[in-house]
C-alpha atoms as a PDB file:
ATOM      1  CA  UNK A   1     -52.170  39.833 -29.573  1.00  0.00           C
ATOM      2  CA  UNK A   2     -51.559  37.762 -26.246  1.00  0.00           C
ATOM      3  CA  UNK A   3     -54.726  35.715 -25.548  1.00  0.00           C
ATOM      4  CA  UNK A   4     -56.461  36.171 -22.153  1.00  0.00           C
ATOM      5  CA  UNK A   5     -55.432  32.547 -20.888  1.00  0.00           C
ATOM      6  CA  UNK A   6     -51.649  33.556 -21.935  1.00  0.00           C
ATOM      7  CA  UNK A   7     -51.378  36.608 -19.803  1.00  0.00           C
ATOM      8  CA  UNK A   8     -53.269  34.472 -16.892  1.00  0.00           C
ATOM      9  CA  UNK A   9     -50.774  31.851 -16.908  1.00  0.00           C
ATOM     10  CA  UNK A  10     -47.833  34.558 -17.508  1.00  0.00           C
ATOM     11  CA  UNK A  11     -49.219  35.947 -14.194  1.00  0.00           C
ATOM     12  CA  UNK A  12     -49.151  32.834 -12.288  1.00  0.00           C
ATOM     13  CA  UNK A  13     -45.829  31.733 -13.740  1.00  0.00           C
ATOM     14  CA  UNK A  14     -44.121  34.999 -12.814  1.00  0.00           C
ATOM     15  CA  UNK A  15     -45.454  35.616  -9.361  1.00  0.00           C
ATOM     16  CA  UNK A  16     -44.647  31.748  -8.555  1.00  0.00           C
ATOM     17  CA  UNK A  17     -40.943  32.106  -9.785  1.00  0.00           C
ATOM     18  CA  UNK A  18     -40.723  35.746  -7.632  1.00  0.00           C
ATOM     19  CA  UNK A  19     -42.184  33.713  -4.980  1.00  0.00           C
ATOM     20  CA  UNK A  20     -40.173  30.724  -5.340  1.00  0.00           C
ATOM     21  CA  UNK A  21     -36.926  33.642  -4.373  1.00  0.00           C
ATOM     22  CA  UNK A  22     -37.640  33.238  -0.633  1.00  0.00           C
ATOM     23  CA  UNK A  23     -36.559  29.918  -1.145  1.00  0.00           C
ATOM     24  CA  UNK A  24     -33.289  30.716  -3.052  1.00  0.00           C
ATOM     25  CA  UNK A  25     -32.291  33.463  -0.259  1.00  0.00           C
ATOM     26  CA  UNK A  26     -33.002  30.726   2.325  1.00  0.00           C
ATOM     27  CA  UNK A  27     -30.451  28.179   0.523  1.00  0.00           C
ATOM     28  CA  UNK A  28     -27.206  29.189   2.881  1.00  0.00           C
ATOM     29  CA  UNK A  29     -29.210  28.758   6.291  1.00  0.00           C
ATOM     30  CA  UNK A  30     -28.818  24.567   4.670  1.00  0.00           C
ATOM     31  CA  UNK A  31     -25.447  25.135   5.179  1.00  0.00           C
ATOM     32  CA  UNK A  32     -25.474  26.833   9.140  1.00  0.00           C
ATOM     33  CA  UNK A  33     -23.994  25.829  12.222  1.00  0.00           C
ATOM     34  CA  UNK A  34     -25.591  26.803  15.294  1.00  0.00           C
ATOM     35  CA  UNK A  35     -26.096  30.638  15.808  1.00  0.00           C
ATOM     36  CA  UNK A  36     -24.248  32.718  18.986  1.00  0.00           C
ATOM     37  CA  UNK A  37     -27.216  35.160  20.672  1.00  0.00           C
ATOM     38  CA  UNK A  38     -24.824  38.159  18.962  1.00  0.00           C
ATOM     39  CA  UNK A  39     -25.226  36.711  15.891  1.00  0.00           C
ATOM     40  CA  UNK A  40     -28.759  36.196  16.453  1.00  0.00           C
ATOM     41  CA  UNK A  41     -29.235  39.535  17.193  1.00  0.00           C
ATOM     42  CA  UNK A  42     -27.687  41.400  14.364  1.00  0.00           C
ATOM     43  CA  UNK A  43     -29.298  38.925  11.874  1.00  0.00           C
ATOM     44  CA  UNK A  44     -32.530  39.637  13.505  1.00  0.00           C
ATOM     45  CA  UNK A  45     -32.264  43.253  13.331  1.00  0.00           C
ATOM     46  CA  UNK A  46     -30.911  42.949   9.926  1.00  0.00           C
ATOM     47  CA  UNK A  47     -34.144  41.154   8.865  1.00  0.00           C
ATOM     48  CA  UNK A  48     -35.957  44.109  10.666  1.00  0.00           C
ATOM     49  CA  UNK A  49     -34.389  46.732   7.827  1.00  0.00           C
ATOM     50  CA  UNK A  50     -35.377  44.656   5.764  1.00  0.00           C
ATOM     51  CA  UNK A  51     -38.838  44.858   6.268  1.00  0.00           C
ATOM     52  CA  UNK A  52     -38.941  48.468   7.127  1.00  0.00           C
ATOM     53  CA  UNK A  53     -37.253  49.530   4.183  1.00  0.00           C
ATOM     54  CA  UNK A  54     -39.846  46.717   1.976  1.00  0.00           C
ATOM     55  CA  UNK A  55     -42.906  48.972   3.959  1.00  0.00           C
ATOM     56  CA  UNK A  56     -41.237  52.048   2.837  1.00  0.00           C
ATOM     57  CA  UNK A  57     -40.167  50.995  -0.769  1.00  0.00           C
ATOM     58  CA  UNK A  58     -42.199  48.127  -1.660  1.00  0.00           C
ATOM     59  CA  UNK A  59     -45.719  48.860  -0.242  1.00  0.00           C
ATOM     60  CA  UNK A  60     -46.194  52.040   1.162  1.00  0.00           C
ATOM     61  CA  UNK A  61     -44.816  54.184  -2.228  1.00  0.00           C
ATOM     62  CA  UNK A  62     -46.464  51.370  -4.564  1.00  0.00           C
ATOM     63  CA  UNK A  63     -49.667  51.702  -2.546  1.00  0.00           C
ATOM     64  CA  UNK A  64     -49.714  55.985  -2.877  1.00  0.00           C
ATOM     65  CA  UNK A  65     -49.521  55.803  -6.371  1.00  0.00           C
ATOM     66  CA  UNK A  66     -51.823  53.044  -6.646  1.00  0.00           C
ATOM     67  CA  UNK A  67     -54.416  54.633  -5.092  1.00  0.00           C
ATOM     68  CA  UNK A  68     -54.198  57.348  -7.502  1.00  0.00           C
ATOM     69  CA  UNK A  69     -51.947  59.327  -4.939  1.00  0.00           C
ATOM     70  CA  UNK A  70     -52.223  62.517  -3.414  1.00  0.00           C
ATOM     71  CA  UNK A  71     -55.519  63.106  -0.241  1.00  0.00           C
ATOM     72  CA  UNK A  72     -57.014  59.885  -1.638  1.00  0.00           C
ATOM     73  CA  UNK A  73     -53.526  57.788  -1.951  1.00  0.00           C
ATOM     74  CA  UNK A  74     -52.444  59.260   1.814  1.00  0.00           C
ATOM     75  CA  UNK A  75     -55.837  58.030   3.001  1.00  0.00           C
ATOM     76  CA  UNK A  76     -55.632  54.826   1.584  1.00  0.00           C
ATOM     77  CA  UNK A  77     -52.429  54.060   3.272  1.00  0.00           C
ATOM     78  CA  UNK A  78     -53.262  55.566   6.456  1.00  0.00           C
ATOM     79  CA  UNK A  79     -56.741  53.309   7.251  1.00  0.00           C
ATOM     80  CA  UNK A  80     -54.565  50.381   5.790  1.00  0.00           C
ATOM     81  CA  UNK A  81     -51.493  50.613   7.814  1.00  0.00           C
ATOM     82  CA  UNK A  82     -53.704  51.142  11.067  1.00  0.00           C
ATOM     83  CA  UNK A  83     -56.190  48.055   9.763  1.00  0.00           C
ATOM     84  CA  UNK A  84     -52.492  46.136   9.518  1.00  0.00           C
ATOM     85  CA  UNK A  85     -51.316  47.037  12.664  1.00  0.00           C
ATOM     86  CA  UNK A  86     -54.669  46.214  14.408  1.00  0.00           C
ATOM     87  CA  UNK A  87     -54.650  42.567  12.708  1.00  0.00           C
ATOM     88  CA  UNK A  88     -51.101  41.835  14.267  1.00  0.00           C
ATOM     89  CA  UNK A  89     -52.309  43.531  17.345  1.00  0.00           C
ATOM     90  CA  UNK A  90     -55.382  41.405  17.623  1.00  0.00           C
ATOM     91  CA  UNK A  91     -52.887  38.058  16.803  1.00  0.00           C
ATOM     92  CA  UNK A  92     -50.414  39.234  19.614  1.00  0.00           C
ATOM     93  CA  UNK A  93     -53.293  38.902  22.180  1.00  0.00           C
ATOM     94  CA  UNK A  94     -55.498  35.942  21.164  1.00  0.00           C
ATOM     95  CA  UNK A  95     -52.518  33.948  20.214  1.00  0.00           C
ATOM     96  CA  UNK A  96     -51.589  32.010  23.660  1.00  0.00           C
ATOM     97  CA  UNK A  97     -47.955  32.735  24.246  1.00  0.00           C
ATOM     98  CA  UNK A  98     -47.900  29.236  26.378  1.00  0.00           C
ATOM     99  CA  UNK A  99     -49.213  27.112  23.135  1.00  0.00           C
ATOM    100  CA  UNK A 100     -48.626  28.789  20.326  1.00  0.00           C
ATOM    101  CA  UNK A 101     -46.849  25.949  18.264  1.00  0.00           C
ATOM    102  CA  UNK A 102     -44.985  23.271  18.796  1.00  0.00           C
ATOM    103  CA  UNK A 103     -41.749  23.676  19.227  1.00  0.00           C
ATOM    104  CA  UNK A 104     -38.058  22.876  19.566  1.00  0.00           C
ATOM    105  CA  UNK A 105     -37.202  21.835  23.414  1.00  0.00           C
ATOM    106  CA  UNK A 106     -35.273  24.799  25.023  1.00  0.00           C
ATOM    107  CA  UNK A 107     -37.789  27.635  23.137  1.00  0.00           C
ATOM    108  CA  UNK A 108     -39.636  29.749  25.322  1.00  0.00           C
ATOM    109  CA  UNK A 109     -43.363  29.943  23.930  1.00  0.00           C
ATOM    110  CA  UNK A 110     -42.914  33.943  24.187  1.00  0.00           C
ATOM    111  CA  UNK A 111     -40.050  33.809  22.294  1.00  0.00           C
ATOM    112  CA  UNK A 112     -41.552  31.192  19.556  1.00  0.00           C
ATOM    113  CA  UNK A 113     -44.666  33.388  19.119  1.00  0.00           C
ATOM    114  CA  UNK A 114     -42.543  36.559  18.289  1.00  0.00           C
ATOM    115  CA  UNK A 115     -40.969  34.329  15.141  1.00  0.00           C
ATOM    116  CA  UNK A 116     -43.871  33.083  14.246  1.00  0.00           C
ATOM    117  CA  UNK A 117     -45.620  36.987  14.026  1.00  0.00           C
ATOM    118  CA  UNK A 118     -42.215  37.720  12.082  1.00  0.00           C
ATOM    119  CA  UNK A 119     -43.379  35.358   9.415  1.00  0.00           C
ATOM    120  CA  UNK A 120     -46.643  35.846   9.662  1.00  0.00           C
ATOM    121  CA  UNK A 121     -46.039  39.927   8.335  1.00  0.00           C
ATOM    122  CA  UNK A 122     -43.497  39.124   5.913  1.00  0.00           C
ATOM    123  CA  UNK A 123     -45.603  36.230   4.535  1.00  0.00           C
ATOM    124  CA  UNK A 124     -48.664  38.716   4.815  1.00  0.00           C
ATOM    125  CA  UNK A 125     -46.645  41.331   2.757  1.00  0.00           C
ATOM    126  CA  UNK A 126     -45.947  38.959  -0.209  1.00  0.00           C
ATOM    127  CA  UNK A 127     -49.132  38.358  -1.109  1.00  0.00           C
ATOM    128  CA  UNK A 128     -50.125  42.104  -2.176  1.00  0.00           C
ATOM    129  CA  UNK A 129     -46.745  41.800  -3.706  1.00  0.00           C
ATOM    130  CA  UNK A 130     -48.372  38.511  -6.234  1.00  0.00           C
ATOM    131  CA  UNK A 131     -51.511  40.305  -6.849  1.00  0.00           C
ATOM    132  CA  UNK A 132     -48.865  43.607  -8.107  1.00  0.00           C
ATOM    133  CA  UNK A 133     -47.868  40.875 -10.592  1.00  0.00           C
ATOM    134  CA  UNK A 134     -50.915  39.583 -11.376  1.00  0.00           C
ATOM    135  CA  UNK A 135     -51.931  43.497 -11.978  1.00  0.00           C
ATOM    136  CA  UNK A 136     -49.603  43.970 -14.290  1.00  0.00           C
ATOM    137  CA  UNK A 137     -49.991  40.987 -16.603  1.00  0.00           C
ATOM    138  CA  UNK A 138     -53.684  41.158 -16.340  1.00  0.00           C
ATOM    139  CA  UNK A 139     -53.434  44.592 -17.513  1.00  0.00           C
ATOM    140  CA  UNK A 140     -51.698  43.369 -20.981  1.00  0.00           C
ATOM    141  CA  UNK A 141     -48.681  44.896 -20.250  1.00  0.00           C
ATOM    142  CA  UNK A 142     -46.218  42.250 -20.408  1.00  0.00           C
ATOM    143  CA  UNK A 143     -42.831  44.119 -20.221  1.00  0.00           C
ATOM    144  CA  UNK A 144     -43.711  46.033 -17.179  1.00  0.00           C
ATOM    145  CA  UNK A 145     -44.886  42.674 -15.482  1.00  0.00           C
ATOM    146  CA  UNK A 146     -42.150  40.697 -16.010  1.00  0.00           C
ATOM    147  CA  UNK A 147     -39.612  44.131 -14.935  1.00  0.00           C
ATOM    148  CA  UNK A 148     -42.278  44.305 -11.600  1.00  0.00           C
ATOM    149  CA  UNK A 149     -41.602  40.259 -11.063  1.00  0.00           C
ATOM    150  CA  UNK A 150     -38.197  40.035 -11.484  1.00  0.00           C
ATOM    151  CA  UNK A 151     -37.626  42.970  -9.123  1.00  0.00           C
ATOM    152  CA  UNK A 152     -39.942  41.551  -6.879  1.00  0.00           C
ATOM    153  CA  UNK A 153     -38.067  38.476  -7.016  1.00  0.00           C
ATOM    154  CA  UNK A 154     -34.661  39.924  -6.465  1.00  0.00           C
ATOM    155  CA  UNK A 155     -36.466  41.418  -3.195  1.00  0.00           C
ATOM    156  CA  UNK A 156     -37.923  38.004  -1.792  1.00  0.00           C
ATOM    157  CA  UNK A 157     -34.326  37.023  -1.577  1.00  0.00           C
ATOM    158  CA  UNK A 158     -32.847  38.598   1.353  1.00  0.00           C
ATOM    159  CA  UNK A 159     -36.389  37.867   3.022  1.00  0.00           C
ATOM    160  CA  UNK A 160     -36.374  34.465   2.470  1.00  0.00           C
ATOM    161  CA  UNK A 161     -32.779  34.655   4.381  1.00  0.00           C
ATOM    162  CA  UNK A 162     -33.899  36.575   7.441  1.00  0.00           C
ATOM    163  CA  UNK A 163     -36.946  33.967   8.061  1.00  0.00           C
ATOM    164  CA  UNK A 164     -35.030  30.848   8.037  1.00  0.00           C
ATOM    165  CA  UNK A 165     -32.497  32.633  10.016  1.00  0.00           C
ATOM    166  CA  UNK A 166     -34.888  33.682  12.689  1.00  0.00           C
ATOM    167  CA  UNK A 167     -36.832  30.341  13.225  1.00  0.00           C
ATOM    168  CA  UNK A 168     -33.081  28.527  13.160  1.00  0.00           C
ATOM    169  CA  UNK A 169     -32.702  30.942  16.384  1.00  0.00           C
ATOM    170  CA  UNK A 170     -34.931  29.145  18.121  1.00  0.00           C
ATOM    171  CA  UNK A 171     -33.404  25.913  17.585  1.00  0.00           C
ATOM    172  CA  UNK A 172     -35.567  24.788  14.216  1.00  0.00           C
ATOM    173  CA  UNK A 173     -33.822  22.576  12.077  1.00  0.00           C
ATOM    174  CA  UNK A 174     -31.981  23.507   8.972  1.00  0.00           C
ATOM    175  CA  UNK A 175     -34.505  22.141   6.585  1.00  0.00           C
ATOM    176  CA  UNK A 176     -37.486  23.207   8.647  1.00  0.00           C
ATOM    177  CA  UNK A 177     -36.691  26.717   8.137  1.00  0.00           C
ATOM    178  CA  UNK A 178     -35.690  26.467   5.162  1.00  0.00           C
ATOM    179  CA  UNK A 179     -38.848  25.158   4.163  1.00  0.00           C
ATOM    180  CA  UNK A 180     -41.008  27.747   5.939  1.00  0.00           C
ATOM    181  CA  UNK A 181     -39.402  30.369   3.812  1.00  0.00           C
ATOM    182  CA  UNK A 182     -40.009  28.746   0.806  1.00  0.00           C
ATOM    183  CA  UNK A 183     -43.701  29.123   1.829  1.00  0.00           C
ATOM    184  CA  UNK A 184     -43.687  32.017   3.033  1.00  0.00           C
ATOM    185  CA  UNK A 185     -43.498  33.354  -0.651  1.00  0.00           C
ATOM    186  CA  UNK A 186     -45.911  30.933  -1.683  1.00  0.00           C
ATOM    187  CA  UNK A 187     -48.387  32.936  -1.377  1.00  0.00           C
ATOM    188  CA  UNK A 188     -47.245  35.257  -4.362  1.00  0.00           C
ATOM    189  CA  UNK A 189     -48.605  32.839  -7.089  1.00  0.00           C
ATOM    190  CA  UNK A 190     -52.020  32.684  -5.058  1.00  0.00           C
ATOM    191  CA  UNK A 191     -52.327  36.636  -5.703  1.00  0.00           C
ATOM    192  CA  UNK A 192     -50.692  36.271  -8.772  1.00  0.00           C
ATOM    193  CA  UNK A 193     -53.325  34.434  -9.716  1.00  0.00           C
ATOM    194  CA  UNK A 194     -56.105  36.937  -8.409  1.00  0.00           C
ATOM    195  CA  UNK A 195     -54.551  39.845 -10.368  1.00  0.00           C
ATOM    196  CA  UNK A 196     -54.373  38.188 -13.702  1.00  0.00           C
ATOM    197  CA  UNK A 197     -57.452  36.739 -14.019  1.00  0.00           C
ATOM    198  CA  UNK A 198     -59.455  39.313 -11.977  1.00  0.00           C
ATOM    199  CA  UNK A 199     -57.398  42.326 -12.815  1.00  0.00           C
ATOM    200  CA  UNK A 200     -60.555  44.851 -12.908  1.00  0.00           C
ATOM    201  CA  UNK A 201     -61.051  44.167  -9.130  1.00  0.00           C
ATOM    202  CA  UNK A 202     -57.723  43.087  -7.849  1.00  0.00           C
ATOM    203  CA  UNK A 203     -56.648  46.582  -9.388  1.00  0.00           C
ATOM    204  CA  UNK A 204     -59.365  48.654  -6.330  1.00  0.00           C
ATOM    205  CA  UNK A 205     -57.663  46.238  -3.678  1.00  0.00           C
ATOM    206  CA  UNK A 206     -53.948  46.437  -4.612  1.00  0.00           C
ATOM    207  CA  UNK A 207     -53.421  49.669  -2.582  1.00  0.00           C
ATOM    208  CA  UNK A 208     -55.244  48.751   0.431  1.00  0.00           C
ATOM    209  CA  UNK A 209     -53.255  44.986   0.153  1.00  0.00           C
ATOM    210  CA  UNK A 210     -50.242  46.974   0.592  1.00  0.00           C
ATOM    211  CA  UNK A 211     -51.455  49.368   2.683  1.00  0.00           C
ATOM    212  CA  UNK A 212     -52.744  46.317   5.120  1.00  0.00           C
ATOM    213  CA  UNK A 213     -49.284  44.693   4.938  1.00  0.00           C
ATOM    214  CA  UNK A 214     -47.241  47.551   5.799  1.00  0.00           C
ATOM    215  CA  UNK A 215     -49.156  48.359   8.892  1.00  0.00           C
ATOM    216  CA  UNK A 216     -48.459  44.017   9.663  1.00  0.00           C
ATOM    217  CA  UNK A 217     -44.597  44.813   8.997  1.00  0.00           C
ATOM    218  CA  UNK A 218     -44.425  47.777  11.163  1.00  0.00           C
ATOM    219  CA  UNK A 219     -46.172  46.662  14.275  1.00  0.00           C
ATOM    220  CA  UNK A 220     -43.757  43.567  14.237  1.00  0.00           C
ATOM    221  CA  UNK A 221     -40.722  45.814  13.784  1.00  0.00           C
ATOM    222  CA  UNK A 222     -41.688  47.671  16.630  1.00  0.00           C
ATOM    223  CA  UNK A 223     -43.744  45.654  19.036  1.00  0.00           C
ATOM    224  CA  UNK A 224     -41.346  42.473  18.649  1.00  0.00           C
ATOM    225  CA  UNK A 225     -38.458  42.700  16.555  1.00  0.00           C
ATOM    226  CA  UNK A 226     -36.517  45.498  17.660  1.00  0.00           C
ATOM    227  CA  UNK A 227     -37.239  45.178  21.685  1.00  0.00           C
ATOM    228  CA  UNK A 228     -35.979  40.956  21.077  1.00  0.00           C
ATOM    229  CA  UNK A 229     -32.448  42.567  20.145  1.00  0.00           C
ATOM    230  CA  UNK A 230     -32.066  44.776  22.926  1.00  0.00           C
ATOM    231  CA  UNK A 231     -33.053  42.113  25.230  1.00  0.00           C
ATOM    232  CA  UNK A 232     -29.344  40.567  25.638  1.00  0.00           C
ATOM    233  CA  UNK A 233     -27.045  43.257  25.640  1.00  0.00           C
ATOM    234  CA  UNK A 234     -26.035  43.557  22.269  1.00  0.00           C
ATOM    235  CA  UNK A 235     -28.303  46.911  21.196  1.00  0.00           C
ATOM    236  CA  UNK A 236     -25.206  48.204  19.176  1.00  0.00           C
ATOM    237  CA  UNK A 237     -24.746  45.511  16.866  1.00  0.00           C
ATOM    238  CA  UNK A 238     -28.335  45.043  16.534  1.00  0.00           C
ATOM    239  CA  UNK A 239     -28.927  48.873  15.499  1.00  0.00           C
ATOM    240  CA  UNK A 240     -26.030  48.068  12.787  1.00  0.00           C
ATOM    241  CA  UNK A 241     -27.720  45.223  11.441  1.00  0.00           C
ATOM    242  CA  UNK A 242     -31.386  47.116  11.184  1.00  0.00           C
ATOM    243  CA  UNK A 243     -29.275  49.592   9.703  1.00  0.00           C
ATOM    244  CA  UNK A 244     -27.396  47.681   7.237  1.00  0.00           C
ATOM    245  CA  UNK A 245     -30.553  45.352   6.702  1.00  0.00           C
ATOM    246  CA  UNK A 246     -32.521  48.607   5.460  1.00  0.00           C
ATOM    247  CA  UNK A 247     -29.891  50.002   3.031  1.00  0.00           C
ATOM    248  CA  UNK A 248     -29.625  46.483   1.345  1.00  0.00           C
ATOM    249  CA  UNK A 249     -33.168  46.321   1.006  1.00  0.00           C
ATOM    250  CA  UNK A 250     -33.996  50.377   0.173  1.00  0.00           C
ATOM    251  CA  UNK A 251     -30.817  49.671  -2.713  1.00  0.00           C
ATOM    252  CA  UNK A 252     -32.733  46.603  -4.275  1.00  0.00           C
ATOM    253  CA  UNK A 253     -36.284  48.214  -3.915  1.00  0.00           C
ATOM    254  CA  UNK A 254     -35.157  51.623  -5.618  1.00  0.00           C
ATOM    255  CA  UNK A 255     -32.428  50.309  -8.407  1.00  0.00           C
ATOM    256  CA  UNK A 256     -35.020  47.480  -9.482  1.00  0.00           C
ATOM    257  CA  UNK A 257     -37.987  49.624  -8.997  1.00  0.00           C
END
């Protein structure tokens, strides 16, 4: 029998090592140049199929059958995903686009607050993703949380790739972004954490936690992502990489289920 501090620390140490992925997927932006705005466009509409397929696959499914599925599981997702939306909404317009952060010289403050909304959802979006962990340790199952982290893992990988590859397109430096997409999947061990050692109410929240990040993930994708790579005149590739960006993801979310 697995003690109760065992499966707490399991928890933790899983959802920090799935978390601890963004960082690994990041690992060849070390090792790029400067970016051409083509290039920047297709990787940025790559990272948007990403996280449309991880709302589809990874959040809004999960959440359904979470929330014991059917009226109930619907309902769950739909108050969610508009409560997500409305959060990124309510960022977007109290966040000044003039001083939003500090940044590299030559980055329009417009431009540098649609990256940093970008990371804000997909950082948003790991943390329900920890507390699944947590869940599923906490719940004494220790085969199915291990099989939930390392496919969670597997996941944070291309993520971790598209955010260091969208702040380096506005001029960040190679280790900068690197190391904001190692934290952006620092969060995971925080809800890791909650799911473990509070599994009989993390368990209630899970659904809405997912429900809450997909709505964050699809207002970006809409509001800012998409319109950003039809800006410059390269809509085409751009639609490719969304395209190709969602099929990678919607393979890794389904095989490693």
């Amino acid at each position: 029998m697995v003690s109760q501090s065992s499966i707490f620390l399991l928890g933790f140490t899983a959802s920090l090592l799935a978390g601890l992925a963004t960082g690994v997927g990041a690992i060849p932006t070390l090792f790029t140049r400067k970016i051409s705005e083509k290039t920047q466009d297709v990787l940025l509409g790559f990272g948007a199929g990403v996280m449309l397929a991880a709302t589809s696959f990874s959040l809004i499914i999960p959440g359904i059958e979470a929330a014991g599925g059917g009226t109930k599981g619907a309902a769950v997702m739909v108050v969610g995903i508009v409560l997500g939306g409305s959060f990124l909404w309510a960022a977007d317009r109290i966040i000044p686009h003039e001083h939003f952060i500090s940044g590299p010289d030559g980055a329009s403050a417009a431009a540098l607050k649609r990256i940093w909304l970008f990371v804000l959802a997909i950082t948003l979006h790991n943390f329900p993703e920890g507390l699944a962990v947590g869940v599923g340790f906490g719940g004494g199952d220790i085969a199915k949380g291990t099989s939930l982290a390392i496919g969670i893992g597997l996941q944070n990988i291309p993520e971790g790739l598209v955010v260091a590859l969208a702040l380096m397109t506005q001029n960040y430096s190679r280790g900068y972004s690197f190391l904001i997409a190692l934290l952006s999947g620092l969060v995971e061990p925080i809800g890791g954490l909650i799911g473990a050692g509070l599994v009989s109410i993390a368990r209630p929240i899970l659904p809405w936690g997912l429900a809450f990040a997909a709505g964050a993930m699809l207002f970006v994708v809409s509001d800012e992502i998409i319109p950003e790579t039809h800006r410059k005149g390269f809509e085409k590739p751009a639609t490719f990489g969304v395209l190709t960006g969602f099929v990678v993801m919607m393979f890794l979310d389904v095989v490693l289920g």
